[in-house]
Protein backbone atom coordinates (compact mmCIF):
# COMPACT_ATOMS: atom_id res chain seq x y z
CA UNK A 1 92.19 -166.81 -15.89
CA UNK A 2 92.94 -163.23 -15.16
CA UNK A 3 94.97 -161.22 -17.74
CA UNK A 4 98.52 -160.35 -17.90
CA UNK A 5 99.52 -156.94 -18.48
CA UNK A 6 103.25 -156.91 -17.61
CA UNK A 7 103.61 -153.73 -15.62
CA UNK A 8 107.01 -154.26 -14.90
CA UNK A 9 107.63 -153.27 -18.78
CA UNK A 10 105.62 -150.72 -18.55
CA UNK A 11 106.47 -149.18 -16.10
CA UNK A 12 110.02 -148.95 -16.87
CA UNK A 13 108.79 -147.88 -20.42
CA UNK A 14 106.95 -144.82 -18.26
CA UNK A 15 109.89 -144.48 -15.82
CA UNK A 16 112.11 -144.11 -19.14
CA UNK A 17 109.88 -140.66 -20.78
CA UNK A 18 109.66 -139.58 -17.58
CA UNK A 19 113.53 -139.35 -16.35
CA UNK A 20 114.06 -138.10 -20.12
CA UNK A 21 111.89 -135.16 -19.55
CA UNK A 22 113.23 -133.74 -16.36
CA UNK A 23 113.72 -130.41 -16.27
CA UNK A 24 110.51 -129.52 -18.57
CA UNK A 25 107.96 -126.61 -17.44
CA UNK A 26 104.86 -127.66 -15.48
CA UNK A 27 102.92 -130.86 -16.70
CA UNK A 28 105.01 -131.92 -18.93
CA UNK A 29 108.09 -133.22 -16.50
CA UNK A 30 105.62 -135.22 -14.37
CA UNK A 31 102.07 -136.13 -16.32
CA UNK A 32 102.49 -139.40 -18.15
CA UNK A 33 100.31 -138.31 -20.98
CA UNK A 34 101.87 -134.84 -21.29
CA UNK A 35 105.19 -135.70 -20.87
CA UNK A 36 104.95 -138.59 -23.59
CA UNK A 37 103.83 -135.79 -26.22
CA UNK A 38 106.46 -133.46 -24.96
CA UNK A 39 109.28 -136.03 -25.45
CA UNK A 40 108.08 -137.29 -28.69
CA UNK A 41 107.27 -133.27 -30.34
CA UNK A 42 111.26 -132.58 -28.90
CA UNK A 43 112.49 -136.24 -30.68
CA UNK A 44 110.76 -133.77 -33.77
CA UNK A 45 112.50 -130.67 -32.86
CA UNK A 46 115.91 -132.47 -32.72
CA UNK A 47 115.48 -134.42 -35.81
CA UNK A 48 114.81 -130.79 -38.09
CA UNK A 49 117.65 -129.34 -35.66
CA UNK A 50 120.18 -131.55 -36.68
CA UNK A 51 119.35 -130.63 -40.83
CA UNK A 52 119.08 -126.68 -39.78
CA UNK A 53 122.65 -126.90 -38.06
CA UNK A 54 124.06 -127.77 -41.21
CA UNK A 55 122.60 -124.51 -42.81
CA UNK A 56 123.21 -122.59 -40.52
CA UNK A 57 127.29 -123.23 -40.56
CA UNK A 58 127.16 -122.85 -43.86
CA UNK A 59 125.75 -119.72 -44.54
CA UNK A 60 128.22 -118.56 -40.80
CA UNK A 61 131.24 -119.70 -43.20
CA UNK A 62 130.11 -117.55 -46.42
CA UNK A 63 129.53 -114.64 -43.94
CA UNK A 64 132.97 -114.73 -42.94
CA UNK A 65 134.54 -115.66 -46.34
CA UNK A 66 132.73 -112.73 -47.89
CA UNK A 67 134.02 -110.16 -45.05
CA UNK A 68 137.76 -111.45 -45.74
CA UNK A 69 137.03 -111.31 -49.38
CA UNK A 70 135.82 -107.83 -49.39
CA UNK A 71 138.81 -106.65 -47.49
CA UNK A 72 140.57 -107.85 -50.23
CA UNK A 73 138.61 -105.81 -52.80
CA UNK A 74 136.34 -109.03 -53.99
CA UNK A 75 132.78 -110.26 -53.25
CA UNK A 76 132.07 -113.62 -52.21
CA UNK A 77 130.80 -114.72 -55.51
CA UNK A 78 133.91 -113.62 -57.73
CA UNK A 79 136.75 -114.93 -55.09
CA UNK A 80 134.53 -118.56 -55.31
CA UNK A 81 134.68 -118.71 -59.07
CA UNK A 82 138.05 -117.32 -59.07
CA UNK A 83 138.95 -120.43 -56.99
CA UNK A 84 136.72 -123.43 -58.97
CA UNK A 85 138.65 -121.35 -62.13
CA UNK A 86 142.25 -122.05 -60.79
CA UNK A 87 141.49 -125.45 -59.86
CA UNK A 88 141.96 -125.14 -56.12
CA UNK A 89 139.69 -127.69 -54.22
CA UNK A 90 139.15 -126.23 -50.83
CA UNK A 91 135.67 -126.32 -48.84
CA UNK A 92 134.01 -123.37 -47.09
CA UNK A 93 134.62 -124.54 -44.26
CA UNK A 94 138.26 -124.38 -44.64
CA UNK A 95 138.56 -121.04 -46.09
CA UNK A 96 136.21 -119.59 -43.05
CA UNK A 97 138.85 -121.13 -40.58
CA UNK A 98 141.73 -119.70 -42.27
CA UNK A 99 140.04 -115.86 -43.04
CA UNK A 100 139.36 -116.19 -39.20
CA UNK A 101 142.24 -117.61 -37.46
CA UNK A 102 145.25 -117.47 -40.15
CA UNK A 103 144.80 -114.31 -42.72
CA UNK A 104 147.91 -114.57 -44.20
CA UNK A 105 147.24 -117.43 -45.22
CA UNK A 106 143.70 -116.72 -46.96
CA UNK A 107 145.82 -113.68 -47.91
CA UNK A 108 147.74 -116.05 -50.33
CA UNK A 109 144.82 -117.87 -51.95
CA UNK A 110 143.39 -114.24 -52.93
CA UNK A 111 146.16 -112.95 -54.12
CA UNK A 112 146.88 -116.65 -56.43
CA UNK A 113 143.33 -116.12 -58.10
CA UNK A 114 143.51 -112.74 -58.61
């Protein structure tokens, strides 16, 4: 009896990698074996990308808290525990978006904690 290998499944499992890597440089948009390395080292790259964006926003909102701080004659680091001190529960995230798009308003925190 001869054996059954299903290449309708995989096919479409190759057809699948393949359309997913369109685009790529040289081999790996159109060699099965390449491109299923490719696809599977970028599934990597996206998984650690995803943890690094988080970082990376974070550290983007202290930049900018700091700069409004410091124009306000404070560092980072004493406006933060000047803020945990007075009880006032507001993220970085927050206070980045309001030293960048509404001073006054950060204006008025600084000047509560002082």
């Amino acid at each position: 009896m001869p054996r059954s290998v299903n290449h309708v499944a995989s096919r479409a499992r190759r057809k699948k990698i393949l359309k997913r890597v369109k685009g790529q440089f040289g081999a790996r948009k159109n060699v099965w074996t390449v491109a299923k390395n490719a696809y599977e080292k970028g599934l990597t790259y996206a998984y650690v990308g995803r943890k690094l964006k988080k970082r990376q926003f974070r550290a983007l909102w202290i930049q900018r808290i700091n700069a409004a701080a410091r124009m306000e004659g404070m560092s980072y680091s004493q406006l933060m525990g000047a803020i945990h001190k007075a009880g006032i529960a507001i993220n970085r995230k927050t206070l980045a978006s309001l030293a960048m798009n509404n001073y006054d308003a950060f204006k008025a925190i600084v000047d509560k904690v002082k």
